[in-house]
C-alpha atoms as a PDB file:
ATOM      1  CA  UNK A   1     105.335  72.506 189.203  1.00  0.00           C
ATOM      2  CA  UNK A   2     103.266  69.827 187.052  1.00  0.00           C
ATOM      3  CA  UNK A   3     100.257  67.390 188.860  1.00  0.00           C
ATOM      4  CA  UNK A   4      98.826  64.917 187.184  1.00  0.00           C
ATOM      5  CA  UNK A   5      95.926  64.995 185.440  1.00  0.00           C
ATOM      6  CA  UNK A   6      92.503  63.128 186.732  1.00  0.00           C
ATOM      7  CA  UNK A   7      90.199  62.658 183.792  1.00  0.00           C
ATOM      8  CA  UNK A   8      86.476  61.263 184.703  1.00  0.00           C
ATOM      9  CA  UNK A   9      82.925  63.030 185.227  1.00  0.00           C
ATOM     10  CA  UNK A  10      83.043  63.769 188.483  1.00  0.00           C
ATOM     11  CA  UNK A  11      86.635  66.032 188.079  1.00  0.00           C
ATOM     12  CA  UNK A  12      88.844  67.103 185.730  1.00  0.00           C
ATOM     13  CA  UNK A  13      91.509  68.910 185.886  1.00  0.00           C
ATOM     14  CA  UNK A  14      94.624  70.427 183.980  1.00  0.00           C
ATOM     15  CA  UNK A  15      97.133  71.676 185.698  1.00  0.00           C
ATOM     16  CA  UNK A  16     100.147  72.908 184.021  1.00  0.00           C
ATOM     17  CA  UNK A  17     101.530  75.571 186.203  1.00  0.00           C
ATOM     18  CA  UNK A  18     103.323  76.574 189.493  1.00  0.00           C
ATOM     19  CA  UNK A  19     101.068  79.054 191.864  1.00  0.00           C
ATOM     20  CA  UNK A  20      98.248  85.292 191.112  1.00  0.00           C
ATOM     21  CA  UNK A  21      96.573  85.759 194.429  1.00  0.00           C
ATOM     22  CA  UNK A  22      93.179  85.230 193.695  1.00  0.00           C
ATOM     23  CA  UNK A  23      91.074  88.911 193.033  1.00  0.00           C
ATOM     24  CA  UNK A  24      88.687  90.138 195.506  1.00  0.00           C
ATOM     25  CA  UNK A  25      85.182  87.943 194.832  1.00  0.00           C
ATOM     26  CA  UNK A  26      83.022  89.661 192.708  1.00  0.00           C
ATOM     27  CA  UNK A  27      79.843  91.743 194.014  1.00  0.00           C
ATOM     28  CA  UNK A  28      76.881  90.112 193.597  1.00  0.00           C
ATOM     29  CA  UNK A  29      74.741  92.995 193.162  1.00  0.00           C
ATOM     30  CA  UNK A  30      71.105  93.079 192.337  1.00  0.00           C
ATOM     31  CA  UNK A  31      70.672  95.458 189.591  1.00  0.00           C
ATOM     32  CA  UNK A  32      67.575  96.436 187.073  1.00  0.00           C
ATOM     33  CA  UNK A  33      67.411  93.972 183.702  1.00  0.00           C
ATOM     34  CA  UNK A  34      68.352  96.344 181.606  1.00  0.00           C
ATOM     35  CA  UNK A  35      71.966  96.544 182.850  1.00  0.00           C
ATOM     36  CA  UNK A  36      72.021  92.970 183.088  1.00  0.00           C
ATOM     37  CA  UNK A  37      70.930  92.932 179.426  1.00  0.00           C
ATOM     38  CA  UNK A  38      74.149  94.820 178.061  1.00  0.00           C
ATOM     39  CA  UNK A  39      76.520  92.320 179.438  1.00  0.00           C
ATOM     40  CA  UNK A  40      79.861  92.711 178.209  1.00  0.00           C
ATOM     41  CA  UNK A  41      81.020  89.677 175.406  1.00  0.00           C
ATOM     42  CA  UNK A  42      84.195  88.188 177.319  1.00  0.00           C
ATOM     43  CA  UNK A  43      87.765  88.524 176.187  1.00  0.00           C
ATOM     44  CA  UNK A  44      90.145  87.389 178.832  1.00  0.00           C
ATOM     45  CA  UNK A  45      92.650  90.037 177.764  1.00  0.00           C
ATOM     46  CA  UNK A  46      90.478  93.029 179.531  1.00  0.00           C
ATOM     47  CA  UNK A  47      90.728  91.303 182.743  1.00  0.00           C
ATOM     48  CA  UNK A  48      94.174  91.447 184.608  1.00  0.00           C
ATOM     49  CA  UNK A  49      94.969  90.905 188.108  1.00  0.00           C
ATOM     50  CA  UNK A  50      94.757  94.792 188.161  1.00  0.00           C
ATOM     51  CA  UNK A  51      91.067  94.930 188.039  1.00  0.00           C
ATOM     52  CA  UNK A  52      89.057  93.697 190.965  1.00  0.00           C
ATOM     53  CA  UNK A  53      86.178  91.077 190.523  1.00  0.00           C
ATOM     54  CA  UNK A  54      83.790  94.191 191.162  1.00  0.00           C
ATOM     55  CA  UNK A  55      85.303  96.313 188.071  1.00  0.00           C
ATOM     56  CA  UNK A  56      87.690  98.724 190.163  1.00  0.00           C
ATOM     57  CA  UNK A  57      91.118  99.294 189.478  1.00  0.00           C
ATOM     58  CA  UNK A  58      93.508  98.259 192.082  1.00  0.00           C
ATOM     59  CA  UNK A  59      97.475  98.929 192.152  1.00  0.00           C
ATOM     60  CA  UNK A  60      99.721  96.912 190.365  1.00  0.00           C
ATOM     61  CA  UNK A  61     103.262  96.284 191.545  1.00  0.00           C
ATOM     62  CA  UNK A  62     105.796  97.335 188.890  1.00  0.00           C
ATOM     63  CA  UNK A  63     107.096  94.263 186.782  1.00  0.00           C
ATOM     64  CA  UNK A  64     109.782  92.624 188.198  1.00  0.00           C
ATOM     65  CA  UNK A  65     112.501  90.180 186.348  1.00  0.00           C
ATOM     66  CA  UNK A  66     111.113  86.959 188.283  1.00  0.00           C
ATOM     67  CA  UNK A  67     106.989  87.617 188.523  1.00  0.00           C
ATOM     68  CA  UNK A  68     105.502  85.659 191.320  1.00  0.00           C
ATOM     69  CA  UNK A  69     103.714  82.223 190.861  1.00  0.00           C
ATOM     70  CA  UNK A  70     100.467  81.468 189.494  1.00  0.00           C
ATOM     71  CA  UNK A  71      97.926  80.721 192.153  1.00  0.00           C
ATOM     72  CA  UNK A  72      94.545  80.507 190.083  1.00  0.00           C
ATOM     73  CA  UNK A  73      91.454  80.487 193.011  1.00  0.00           C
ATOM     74  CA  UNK A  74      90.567  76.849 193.702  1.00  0.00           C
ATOM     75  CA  UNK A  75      87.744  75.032 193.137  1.00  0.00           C
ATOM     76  CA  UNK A  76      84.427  76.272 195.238  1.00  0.00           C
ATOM     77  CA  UNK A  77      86.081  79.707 195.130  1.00  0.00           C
ATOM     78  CA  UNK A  78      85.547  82.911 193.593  1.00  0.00           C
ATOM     79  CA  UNK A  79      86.553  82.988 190.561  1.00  0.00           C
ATOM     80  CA  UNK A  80      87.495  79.414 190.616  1.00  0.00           C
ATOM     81  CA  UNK A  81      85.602  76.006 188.984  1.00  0.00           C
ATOM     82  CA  UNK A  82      82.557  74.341 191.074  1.00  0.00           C
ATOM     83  CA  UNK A  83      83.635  72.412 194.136  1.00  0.00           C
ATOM     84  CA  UNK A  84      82.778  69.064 192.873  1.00  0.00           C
ATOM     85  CA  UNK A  85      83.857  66.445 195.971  1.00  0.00           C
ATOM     86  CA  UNK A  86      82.127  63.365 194.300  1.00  0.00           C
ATOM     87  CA  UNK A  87      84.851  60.734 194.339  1.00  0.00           C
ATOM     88  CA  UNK A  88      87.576  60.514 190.854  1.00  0.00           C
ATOM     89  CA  UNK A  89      86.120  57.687 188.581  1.00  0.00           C
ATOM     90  CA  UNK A  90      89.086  55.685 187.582  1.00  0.00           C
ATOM     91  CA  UNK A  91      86.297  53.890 185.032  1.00  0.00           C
ATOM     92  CA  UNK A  92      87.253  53.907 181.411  1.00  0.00           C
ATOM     93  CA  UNK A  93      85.261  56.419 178.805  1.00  0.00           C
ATOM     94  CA  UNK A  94      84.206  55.699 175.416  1.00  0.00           C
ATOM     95  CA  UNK A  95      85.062  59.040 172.880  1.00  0.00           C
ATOM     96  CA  UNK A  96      81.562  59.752 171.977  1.00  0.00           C
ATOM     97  CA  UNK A  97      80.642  60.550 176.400  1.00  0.00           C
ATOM     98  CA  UNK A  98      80.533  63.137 178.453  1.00  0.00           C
ATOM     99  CA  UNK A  99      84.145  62.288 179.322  1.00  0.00           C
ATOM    100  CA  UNK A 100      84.943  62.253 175.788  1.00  0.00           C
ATOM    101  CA  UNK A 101      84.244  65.797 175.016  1.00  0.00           C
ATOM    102  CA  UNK A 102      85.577  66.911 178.202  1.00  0.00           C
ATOM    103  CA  UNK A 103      88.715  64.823 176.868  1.00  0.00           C
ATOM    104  CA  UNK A 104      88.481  67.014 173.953  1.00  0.00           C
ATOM    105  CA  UNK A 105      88.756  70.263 175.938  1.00  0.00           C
ATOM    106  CA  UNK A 106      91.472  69.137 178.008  1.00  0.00           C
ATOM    107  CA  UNK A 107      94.088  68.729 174.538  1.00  0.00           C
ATOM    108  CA  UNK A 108      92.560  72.032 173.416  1.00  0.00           C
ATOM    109  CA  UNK A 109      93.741  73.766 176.150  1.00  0.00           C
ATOM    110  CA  UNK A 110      97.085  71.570 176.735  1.00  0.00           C
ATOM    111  CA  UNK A 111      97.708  72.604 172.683  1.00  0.00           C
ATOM    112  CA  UNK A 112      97.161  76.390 173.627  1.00  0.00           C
ATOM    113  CA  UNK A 113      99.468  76.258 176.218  1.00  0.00           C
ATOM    114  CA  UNK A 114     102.346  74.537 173.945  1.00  0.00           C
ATOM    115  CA  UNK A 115     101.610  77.066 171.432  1.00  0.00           C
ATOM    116  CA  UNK A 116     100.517  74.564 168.943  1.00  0.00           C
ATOM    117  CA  UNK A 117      97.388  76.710 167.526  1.00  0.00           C
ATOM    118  CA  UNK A 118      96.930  75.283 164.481  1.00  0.00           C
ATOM    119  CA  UNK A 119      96.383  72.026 165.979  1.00  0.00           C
ATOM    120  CA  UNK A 120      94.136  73.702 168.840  1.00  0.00           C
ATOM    121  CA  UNK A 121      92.349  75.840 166.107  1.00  0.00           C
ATOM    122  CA  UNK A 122      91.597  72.139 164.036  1.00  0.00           C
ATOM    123  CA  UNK A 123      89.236  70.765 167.069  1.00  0.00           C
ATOM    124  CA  UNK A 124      86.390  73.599 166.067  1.00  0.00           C
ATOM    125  CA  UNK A 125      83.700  73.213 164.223  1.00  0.00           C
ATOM    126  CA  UNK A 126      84.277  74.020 160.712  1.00  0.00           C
ATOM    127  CA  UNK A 127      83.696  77.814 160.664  1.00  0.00           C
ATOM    128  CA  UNK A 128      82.379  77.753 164.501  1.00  0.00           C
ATOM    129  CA  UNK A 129      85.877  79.827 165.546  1.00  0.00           C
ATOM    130  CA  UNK A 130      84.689  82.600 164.028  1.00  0.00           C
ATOM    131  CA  UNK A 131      88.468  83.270 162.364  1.00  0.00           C
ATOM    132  CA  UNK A 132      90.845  82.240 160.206  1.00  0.00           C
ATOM    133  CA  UNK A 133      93.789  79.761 161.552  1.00  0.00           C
ATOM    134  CA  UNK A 134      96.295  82.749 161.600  1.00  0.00           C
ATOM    135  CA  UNK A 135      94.155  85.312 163.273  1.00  0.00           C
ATOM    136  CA  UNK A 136      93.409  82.653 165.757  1.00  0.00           C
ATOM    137  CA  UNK A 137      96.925  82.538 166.542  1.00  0.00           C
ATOM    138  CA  UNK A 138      98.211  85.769 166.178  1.00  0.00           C
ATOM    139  CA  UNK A 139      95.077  86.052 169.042  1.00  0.00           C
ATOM    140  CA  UNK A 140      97.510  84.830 171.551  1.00  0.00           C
ATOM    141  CA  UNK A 141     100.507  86.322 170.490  1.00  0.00           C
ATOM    142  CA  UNK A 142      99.409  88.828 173.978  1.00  0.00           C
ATOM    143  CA  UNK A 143      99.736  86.163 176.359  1.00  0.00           C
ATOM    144  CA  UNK A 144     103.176  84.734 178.369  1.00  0.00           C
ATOM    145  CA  UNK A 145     101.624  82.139 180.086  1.00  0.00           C
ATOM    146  CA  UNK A 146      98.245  80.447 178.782  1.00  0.00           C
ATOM    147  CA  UNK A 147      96.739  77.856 181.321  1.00  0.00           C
ATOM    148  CA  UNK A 148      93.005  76.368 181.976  1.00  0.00           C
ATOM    149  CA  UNK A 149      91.576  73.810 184.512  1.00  0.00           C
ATOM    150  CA  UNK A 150      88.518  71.653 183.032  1.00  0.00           C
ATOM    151  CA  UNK A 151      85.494  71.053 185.064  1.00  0.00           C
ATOM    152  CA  UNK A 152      82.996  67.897 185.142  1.00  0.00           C
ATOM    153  CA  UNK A 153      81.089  67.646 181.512  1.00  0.00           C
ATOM    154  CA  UNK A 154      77.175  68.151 182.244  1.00  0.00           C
ATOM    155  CA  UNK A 155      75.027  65.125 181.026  1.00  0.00           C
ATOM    156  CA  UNK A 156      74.775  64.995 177.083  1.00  0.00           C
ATOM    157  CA  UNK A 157      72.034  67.076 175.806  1.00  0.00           C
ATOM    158  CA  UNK A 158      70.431  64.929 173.000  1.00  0.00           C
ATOM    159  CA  UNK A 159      67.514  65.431 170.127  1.00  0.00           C
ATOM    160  CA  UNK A 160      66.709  65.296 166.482  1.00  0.00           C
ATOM    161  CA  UNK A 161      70.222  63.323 165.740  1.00  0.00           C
ATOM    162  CA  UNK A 162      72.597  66.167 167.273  1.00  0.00           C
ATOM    163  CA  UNK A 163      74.340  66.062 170.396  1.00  0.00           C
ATOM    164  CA  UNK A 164      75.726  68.671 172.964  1.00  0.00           C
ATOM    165  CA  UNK A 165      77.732  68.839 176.267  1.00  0.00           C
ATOM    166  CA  UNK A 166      78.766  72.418 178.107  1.00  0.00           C
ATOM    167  CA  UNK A 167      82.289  72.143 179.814  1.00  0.00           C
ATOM    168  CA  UNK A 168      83.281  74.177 182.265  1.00  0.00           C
ATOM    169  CA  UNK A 169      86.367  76.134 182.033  1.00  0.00           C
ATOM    170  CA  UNK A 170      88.695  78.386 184.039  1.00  0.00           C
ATOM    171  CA  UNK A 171      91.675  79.980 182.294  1.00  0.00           C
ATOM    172  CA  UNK A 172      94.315  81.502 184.179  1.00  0.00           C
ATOM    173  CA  UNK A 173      98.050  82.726 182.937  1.00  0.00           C
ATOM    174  CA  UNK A 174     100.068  85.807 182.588  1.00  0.00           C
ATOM    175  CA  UNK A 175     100.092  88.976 180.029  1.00  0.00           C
ATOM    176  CA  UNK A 176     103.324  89.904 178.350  1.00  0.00           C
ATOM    177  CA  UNK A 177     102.289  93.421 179.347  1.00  0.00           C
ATOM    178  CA  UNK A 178     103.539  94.386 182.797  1.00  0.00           C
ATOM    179  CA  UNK A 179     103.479  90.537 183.554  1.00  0.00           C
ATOM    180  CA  UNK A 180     100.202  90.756 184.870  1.00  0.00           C
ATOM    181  CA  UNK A 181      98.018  87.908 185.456  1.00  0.00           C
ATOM    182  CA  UNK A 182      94.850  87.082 184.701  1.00  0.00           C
ATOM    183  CA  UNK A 183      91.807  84.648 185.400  1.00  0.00           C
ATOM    184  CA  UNK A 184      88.692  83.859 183.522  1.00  0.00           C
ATOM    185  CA  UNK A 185      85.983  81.222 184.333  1.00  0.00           C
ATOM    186  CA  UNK A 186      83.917  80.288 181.423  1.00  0.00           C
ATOM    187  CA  UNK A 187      82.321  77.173 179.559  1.00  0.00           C
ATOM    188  CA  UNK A 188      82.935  75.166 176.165  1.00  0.00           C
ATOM    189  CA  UNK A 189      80.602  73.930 174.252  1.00  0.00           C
ATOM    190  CA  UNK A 190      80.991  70.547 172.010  1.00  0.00           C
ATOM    191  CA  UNK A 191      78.781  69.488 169.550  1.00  0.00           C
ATOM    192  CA  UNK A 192      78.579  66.323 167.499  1.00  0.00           C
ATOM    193  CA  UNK A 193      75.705  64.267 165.460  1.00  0.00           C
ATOM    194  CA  UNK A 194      74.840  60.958 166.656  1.00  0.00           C
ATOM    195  CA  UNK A 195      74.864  57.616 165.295  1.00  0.00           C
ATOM    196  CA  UNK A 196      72.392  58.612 162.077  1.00  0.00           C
ATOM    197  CA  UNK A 197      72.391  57.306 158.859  1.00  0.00           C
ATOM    198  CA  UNK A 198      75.415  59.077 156.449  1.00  0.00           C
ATOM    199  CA  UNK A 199      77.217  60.781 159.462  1.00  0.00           C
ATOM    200  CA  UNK A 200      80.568  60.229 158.734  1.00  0.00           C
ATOM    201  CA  UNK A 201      83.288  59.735 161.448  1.00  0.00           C
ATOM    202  CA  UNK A 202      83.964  63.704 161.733  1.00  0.00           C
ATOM    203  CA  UNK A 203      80.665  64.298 162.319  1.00  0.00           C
ATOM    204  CA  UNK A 204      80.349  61.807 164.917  1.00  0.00           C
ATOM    205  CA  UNK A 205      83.046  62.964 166.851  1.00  0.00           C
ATOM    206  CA  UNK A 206      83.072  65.993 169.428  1.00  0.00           C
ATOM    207  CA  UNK A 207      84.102  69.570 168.587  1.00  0.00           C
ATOM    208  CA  UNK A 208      84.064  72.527 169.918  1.00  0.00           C
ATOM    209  CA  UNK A 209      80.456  74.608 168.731  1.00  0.00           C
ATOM    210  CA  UNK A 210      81.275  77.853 170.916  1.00  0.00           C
ATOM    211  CA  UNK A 211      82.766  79.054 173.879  1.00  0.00           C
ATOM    212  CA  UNK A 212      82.377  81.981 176.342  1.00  0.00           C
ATOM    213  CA  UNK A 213      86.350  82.775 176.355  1.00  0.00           C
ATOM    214  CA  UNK A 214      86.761  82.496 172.327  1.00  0.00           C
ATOM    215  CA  UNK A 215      90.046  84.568 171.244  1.00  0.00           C
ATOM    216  CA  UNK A 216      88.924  87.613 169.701  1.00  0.00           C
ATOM    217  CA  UNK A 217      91.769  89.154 167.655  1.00  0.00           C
ATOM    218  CA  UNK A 218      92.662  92.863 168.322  1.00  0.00           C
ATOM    219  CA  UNK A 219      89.247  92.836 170.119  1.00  0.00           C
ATOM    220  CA  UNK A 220      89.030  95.773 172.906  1.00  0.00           C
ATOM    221  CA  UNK A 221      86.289  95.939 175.680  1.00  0.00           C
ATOM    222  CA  UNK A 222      83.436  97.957 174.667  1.00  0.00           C
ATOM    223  CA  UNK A 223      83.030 101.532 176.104  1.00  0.00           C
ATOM    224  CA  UNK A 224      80.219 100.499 178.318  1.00  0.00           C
ATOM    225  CA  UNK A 225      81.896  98.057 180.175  1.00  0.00           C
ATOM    226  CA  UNK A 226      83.779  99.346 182.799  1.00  0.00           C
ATOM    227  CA  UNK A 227      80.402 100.793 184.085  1.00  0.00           C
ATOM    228  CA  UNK A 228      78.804  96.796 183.966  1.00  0.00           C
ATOM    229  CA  UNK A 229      78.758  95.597 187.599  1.00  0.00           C
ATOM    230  CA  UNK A 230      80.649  91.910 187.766  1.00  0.00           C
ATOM    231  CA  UNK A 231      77.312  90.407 188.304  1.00  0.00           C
ATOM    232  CA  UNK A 232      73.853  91.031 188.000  1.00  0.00           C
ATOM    233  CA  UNK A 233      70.494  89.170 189.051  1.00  0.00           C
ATOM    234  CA  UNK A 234      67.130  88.946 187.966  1.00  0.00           C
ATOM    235  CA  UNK A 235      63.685  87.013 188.722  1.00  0.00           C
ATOM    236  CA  UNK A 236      61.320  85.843 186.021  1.00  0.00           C
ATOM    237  CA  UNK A 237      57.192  84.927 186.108  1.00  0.00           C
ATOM    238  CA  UNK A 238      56.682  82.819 183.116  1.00  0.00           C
ATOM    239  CA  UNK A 239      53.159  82.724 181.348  1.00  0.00           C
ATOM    240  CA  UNK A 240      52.434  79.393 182.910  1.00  0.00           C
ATOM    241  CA  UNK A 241      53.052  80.672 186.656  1.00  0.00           C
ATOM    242  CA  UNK A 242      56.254  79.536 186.841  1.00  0.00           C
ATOM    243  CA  UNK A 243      59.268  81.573 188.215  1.00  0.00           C
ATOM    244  CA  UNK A 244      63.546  81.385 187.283  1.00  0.00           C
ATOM    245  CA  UNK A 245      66.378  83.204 188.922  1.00  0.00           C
ATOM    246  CA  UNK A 246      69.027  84.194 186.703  1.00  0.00           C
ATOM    247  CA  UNK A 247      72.284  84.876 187.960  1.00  0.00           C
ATOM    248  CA  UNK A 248      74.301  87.077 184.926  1.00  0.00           C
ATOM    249  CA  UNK A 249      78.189  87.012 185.403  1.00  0.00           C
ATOM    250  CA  UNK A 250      79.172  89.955 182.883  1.00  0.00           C
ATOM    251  CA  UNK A 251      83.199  89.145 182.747  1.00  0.00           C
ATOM    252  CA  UNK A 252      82.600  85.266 182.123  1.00  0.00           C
ATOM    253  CA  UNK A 253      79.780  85.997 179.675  1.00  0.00           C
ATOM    254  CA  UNK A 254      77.352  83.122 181.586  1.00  0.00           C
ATOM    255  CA  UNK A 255      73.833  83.192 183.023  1.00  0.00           C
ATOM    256  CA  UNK A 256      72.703  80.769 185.233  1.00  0.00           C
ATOM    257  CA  UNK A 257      69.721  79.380 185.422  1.00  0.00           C
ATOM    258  CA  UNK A 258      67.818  78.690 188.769  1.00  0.00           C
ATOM    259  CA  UNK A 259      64.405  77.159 189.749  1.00  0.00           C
ATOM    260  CA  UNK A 260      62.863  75.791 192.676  1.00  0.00           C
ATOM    261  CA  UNK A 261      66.588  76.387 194.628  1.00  0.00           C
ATOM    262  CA  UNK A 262      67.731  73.827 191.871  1.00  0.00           C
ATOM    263  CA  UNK A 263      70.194  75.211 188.945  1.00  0.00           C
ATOM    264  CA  UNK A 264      68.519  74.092 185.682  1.00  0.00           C
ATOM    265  CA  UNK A 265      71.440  75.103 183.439  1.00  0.00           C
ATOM    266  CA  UNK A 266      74.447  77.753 182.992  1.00  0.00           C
ATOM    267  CA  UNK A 267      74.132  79.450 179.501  1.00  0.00           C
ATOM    268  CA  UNK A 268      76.962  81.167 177.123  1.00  0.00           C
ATOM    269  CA  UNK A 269      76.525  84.109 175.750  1.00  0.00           C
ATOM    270  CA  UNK A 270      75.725  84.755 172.528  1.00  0.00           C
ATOM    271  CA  UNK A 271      75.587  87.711 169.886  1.00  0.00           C
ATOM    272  CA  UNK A 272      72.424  89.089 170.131  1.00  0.00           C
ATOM    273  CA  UNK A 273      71.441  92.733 168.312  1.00  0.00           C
ATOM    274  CA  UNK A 274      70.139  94.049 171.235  1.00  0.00           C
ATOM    275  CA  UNK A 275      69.051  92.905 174.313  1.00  0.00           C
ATOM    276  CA  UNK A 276      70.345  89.503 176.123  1.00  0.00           C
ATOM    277  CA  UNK A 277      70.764  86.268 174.678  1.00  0.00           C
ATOM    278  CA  UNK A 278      72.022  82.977 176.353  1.00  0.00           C
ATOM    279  CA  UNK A 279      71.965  79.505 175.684  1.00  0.00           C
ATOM    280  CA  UNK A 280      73.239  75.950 175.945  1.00  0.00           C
ATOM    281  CA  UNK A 281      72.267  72.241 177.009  1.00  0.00           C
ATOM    282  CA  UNK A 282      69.192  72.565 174.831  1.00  0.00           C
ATOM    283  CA  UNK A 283      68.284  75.752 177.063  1.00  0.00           C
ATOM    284  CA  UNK A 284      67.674  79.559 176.157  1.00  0.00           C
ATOM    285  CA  UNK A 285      67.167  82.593 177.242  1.00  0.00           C
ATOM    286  CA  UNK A 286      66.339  85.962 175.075  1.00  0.00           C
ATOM    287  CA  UNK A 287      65.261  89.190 176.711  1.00  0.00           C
ATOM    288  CA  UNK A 288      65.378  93.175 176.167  1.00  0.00           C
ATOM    289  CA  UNK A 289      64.411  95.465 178.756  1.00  0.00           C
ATOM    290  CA  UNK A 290      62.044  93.381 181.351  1.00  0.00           C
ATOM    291  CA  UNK A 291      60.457  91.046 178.495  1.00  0.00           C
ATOM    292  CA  UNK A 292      61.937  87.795 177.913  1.00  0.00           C
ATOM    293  CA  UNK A 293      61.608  84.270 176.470  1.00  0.00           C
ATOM    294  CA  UNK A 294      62.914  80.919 178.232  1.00  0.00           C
ATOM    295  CA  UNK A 295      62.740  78.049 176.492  1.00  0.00           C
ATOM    296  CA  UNK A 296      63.439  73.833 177.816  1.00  0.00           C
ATOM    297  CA  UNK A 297      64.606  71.448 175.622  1.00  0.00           C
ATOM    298  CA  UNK A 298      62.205  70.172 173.299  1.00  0.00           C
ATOM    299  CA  UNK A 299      59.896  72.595 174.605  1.00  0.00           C
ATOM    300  CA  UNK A 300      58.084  75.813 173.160  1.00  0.00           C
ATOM    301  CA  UNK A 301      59.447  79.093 174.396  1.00  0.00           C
ATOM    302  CA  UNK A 302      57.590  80.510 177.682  1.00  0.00           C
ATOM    303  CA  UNK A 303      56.787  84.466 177.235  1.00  0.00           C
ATOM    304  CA  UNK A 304      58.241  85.589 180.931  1.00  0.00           C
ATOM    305  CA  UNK A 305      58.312  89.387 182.388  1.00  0.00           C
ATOM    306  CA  UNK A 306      61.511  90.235 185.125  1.00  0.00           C
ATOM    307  CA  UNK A 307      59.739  90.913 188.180  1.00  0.00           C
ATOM    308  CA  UNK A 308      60.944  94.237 191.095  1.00  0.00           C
END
């Protein structure tokens, strides 16, 4: 079963298959920094339907010849993309919005699912994939079914010419292993340089700059992470008195960032040597142990301690 596709900033979605029940939601369990700070990089492919959203194994029917329907978790659920109820804008977008880039998303994904990687793999940054084009899509070569729904863009992050915008993402399908399915919520981030002099046309145009759910080729979950807890939380003073939650989820590689009851951003993982490292929308967070840095766009980095 196909439904359309509503495009705007208040929803968007891509739908491309029938109806996995939904996994158990994930604990939400308080834990020290520390564990937080060894979060698990993501790879869809270590998450099946036979793993709970707290990390246990639960049983697996065999395979059979016709494997039920897809049923990713909807919107406002766990697992699922934020319940956004602000009406559809049927207003029309220019390529270089919010929309635009969320635009962009939505034909990477639709190209995944049609198998068309080399088309997919050409909407990256140059380099920013991390792979060549054939390792990107001999990355896939595990999946039956590859689907994603796209969230509302957040508001463009501008400064000193370059331009960014984090898309949510949830990406749902089957394995060819077992036929077991899978879901993964993550984000996508696009980058692109504004109108300065000498940009040329590429440059001005959104791409993908990273993503929480990047294809890793022949990548395997670390050792440690079938002891990480699904999600982790930790509270912040800041050198100037001020005070962040930060809620870690380990499986979609994301930390978001709270203040004041207020979310301030939701950051993608990054590489970091040791420690904890998140960022996006001009926002970042670095850490090891209970020390850690947060820093606001256009703003110096605050020196901040995890507190209990």
């Amino acid at each position: 079963m196909r439904r359309a596709v509503a495009l705007s900033t208040a929803s968007i979605a891509l739908v491309l298959a029938a109806c996995s029940q939904p996994g158990d939601p994930a604990a939400n369990n308080a834990v020290d920094i520390n564990s937080a700070a060894d979060a698990a990089q993501n790879n869809i492919a270590d998450y099946s339907s036979s793993t709970a959203d707290d990390g246990t194994a639960t049983p697996t029917p065999g395979a059979s010849a016709t494997p039920e329907p897809l049923n990713p978790p909807a919107p406002g659920m766990p697992g699922g993309l934020p319940d956004d109820r602000t009406p559809v804008s049927e207003a029309p977008f220019t390529p270089d919005s919010a929309q635009g880039a969320a635009n962009v998303v939505q034909t990477y994904y639709a190209l995944l699912e049609a198998g068309k990687y080399g088309q997919a793999y050409a909407l990256w940054e140059q380099g920013a994939a991390g792979m060549s084009e054939g390792a990107f899509a001999a990355s896939f070569a595990k999946y039956r079914e590859y689907h994603a729904n796209i969230g509302a863009p957040g508001p463009i992050d501008a400064g000193a010419g370059q331009r960014y915008v984090t898309v949510p993402v949830q990406v749902y399908g089957r394995l060819k292993a077992g036929s077991q399915p899978f879901n993964m919520r993550g984000s996508v981030i696009l980058h692109r340089t504004g109108d300065i002099d000498g940009a040329t046309a590429a440059q001005k145009s959104w791409h993908i700059h990273t993503t929480s759910i990047k294809p890793r080729p022949g990548a395997a979950a670390p050792a440690t992470s079938g002891a990480l807890p699904a999600t982790a939380d930790a509270r912040y003073r800041c050198i100037d008195g001020s005070r962040i939650a930060v809620h870690f989820d380990n499986r979609a590689d994301t930390a978001t960032v709270r203040a004041g009851g207020k979310t301030l951003a939701v950051l993608t993982g990054q590489r970091p040597a040791s420690g904890i490292w998140y960022k996006g929308g001009g926002y970042e967070l670095r850490g090891k142990g209970r020390d850690a840095t947060f820093s606001k766009p256009h703003l110096p980095p605050l020196a901040c301690i995890a507190q209990g």
